[in-house]
Protein backbone atom coordinates (compact mmCIF):
# COMPACT_ATOMS: atom_id res chain seq x y z
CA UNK A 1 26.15 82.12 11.55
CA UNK A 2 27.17 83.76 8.16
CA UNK A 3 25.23 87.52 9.57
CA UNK A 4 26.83 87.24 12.84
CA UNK A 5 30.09 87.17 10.71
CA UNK A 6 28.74 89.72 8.65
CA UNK A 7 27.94 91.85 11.73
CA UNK A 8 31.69 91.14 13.29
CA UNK A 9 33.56 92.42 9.85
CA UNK A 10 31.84 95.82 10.13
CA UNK A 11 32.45 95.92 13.84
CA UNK A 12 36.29 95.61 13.05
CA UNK A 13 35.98 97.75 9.49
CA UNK A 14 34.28 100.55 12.06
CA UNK A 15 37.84 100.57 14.19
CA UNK A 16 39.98 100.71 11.23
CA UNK A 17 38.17 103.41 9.62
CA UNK A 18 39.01 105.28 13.09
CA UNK A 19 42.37 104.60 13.22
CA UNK A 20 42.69 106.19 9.59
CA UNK A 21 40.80 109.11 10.77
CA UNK A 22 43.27 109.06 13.92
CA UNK A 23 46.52 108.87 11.57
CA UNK A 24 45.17 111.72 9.29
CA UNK A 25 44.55 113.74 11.77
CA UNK A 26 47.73 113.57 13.20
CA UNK A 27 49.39 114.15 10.03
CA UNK A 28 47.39 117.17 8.96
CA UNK A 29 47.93 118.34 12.17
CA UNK A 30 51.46 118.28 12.01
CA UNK A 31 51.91 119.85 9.16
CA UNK A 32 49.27 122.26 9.81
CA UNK A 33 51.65 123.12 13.15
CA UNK A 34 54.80 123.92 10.61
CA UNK A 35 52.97 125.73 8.27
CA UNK A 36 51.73 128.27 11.34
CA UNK A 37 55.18 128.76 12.78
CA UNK A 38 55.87 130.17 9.21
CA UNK A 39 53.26 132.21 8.15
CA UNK A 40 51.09 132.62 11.12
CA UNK A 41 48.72 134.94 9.80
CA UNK A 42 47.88 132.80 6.72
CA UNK A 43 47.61 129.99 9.12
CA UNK A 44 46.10 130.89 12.52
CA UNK A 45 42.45 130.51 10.77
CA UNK A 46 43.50 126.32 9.15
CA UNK A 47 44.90 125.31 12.23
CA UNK A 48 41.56 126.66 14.45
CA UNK A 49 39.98 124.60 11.79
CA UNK A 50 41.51 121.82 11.82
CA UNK A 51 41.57 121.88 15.66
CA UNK A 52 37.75 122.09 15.82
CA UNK A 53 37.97 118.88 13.48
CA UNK A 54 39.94 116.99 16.08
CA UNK A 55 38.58 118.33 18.68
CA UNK A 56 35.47 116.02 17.33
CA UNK A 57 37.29 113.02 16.48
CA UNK A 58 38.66 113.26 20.15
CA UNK A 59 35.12 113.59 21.30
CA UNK A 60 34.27 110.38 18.98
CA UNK A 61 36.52 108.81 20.46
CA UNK A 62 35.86 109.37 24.20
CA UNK A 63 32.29 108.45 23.69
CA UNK A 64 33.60 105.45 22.37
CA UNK A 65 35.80 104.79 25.01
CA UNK A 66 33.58 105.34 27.39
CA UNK A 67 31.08 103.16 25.94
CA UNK A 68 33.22 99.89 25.81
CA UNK A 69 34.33 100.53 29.76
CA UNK A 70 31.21 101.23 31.35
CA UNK A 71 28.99 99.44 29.35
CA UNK A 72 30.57 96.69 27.26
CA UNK A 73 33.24 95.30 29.31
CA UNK A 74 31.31 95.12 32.61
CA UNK A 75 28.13 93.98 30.52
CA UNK A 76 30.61 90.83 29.86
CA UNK A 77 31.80 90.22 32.91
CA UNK A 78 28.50 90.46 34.38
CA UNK A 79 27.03 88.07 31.97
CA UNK A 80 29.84 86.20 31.38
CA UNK A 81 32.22 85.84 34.03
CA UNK A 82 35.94 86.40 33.75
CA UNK A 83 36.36 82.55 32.88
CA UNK A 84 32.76 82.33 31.19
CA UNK A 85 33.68 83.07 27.90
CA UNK A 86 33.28 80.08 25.77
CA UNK A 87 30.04 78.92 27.47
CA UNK A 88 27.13 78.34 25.31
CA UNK A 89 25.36 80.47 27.88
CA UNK A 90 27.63 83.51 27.43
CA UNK A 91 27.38 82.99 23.60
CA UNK A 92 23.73 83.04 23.28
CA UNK A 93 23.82 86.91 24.39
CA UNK A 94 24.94 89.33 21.68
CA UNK A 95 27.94 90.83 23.99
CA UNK A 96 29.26 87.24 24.58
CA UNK A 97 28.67 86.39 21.19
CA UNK A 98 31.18 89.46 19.90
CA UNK A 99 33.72 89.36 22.44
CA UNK A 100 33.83 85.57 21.79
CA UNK A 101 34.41 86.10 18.28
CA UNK A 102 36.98 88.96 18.62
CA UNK A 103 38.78 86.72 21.19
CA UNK A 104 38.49 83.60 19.04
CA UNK A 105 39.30 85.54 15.80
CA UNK A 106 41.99 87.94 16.86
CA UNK A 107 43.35 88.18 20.21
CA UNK A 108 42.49 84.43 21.69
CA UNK A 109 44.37 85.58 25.70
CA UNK A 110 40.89 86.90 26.17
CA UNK A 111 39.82 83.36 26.02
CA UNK A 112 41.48 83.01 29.47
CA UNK A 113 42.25 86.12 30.46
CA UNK A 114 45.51 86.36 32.85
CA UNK A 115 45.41 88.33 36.21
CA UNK A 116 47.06 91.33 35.45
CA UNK A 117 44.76 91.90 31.97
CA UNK A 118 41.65 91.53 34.09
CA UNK A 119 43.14 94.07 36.27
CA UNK A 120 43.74 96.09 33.54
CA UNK A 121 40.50 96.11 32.00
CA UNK A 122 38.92 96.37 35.59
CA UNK A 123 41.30 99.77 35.39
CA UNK A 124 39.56 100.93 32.26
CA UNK A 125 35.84 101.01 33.86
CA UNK A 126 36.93 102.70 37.62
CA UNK A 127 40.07 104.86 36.46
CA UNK A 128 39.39 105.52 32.76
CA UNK A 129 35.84 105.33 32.61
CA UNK A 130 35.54 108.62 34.47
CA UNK A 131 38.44 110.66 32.89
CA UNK A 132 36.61 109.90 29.62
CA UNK A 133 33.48 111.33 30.94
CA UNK A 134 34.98 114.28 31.99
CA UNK A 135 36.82 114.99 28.51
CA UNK A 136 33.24 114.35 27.10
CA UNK A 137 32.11 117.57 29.11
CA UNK A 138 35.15 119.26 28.68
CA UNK A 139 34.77 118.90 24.66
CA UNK A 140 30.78 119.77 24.67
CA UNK A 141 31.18 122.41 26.64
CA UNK A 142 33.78 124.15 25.52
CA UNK A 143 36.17 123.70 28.48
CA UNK A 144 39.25 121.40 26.71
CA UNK A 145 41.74 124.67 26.95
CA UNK A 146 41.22 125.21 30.61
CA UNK A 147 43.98 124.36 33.34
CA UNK A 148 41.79 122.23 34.99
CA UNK A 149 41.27 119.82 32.27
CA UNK A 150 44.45 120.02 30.97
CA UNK A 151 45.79 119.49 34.69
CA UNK A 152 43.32 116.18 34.39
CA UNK A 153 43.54 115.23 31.09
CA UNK A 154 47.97 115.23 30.77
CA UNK A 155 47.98 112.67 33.37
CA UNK A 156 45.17 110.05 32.63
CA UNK A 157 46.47 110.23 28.48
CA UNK A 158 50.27 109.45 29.95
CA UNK A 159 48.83 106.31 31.89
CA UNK A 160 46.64 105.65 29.17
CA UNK A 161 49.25 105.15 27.04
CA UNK A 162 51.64 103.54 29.05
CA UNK A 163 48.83 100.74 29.84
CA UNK A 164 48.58 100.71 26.37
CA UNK A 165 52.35 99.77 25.36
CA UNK A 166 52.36 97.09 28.40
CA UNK A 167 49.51 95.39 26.41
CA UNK A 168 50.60 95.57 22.74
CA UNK A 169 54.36 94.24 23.95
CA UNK A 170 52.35 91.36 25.62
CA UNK A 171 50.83 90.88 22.40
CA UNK A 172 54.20 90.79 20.87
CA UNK A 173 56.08 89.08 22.99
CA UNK A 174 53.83 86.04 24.48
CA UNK A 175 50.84 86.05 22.52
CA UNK A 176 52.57 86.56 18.35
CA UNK A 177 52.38 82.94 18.00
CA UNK A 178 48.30 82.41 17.99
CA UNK A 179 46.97 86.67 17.84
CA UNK A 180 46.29 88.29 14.87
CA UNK A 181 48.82 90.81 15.19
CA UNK A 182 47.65 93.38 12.57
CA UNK A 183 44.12 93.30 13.52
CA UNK A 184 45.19 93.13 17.55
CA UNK A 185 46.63 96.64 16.60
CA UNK A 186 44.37 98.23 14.52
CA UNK A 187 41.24 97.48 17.13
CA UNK A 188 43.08 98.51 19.70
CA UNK A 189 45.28 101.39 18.40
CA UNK A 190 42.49 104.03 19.31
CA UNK A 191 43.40 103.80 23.06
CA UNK A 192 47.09 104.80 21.86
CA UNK A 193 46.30 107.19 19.60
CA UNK A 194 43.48 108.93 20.96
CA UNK A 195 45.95 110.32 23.71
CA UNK A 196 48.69 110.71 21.61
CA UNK A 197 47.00 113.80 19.63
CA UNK A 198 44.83 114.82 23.08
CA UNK A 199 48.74 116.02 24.47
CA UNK A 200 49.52 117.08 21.08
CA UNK A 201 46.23 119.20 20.72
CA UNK A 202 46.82 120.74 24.16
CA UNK A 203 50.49 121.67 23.41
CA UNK A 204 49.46 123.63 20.48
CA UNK A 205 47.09 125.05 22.58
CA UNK A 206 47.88 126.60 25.79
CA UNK A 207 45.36 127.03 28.77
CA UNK A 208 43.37 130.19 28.72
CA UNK A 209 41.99 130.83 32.52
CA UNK A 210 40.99 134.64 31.46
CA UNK A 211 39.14 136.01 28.52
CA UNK A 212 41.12 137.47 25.75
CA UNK A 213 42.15 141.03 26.06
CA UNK A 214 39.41 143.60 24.69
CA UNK A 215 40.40 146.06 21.85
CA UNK A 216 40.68 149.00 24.72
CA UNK A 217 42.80 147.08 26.92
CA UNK A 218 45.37 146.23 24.12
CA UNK A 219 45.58 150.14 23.82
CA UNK A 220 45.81 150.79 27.16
């Protein structure tokens, strides 16, 4: 038992080191934003910088993202059930095993998950699952400044985050009495964040739909 425990830490160490990276980058950008609006030309080159740096921790975390909704939620239910949980068959796989000890750990209304949270997470692999694939492309290929993704992506990070606050005042309100409150958040922050500085990286950014002017047409 003692190196499935082992293996569980790290899995929750790996979220909080994201949710650091999250924060900082939020921060830096910030003040990377206020610095710009007051020297823009010792600026413009630190804040492309810095965008390209959270421009990959987005990425990160999309391919995150969309591993856990099209792969490791369904991979439960499939093998699990929505009410299969605490099984000895469900715990003899590796998935059951971890979501069993997340649930059983940290957030135990996963134990017997309510309606509305299964439809939530069913949300996360049809809805979610392919707005995170398309920010995936949108990232790799260069395309995260366009209207079209930003005409995609506004939308999808508003609901994201809305679904989001619904869960984490559930949390609060129903579920403080037996869930690990700190650690409920810090797993589960990412989905909050994530979006949180995907609007804030396209406001400082606005959508390009043209290729910059060329030297001769700035004269002309």
């Amino acid at each position: 038992m003692l190196p499935y425990l082992h293996l569980g830490e790290l899995i929750v160490v790996g979220f909080v080191a994201v949710v650091a990276i999250l924060t900082l980058s939020f921060i830096s950008i910030t003040l990377t934003n206020i610095h710009s609006n007051v020297n823009v030309k010792n600026g413009t080159q630190k804040q492309k910088n810095l965008l390209g740096m959270l421009d990959s921790v987005l990425l990160g975390n999309m391919s995150m993202f969309l591993f856990v909704a099209w792969f490791f939620e369904p991979s439960v239910v499939y093998l699990c059930g929505w009410e299969g949980l605490v099984t000895q068959e469900c715990q003899a796989t590796t998935i059951g095993w971890l979501w069993h000890y997340y649930a059983s750990t940290f957030d135990p209304v996963f134990l017997n998950l309510p309606l509305w949270l299964r439809i939530v997470c069913s949300l996360d692999t049809l809805l979610f699952g392919p707005f995170y694939l398309i920010s995936i492309v949108a990232f790799v290929t260069g395309q995260a400044d366009t209207k079209w993704y930003r005409f995609v992506a506004l939308p999808f990070s508003g609901m994201l985050i809305y679904s989001t606050i619904i869960y984490f005042a559930y949390e609060c309100i129903a579920e403080a009495h037996r869930a690990s409150l700190v650690w409920v958040f810090l797993i589960n922050l990412p989905w909050t964040m994530a979006p949180v500085l995907l609007i804030a990286r396209l406001m400082l950014v606005g959508p390009s739909s043209s290729p910059p002017a060329t030297g001769k047409d700035k004269v002309r």
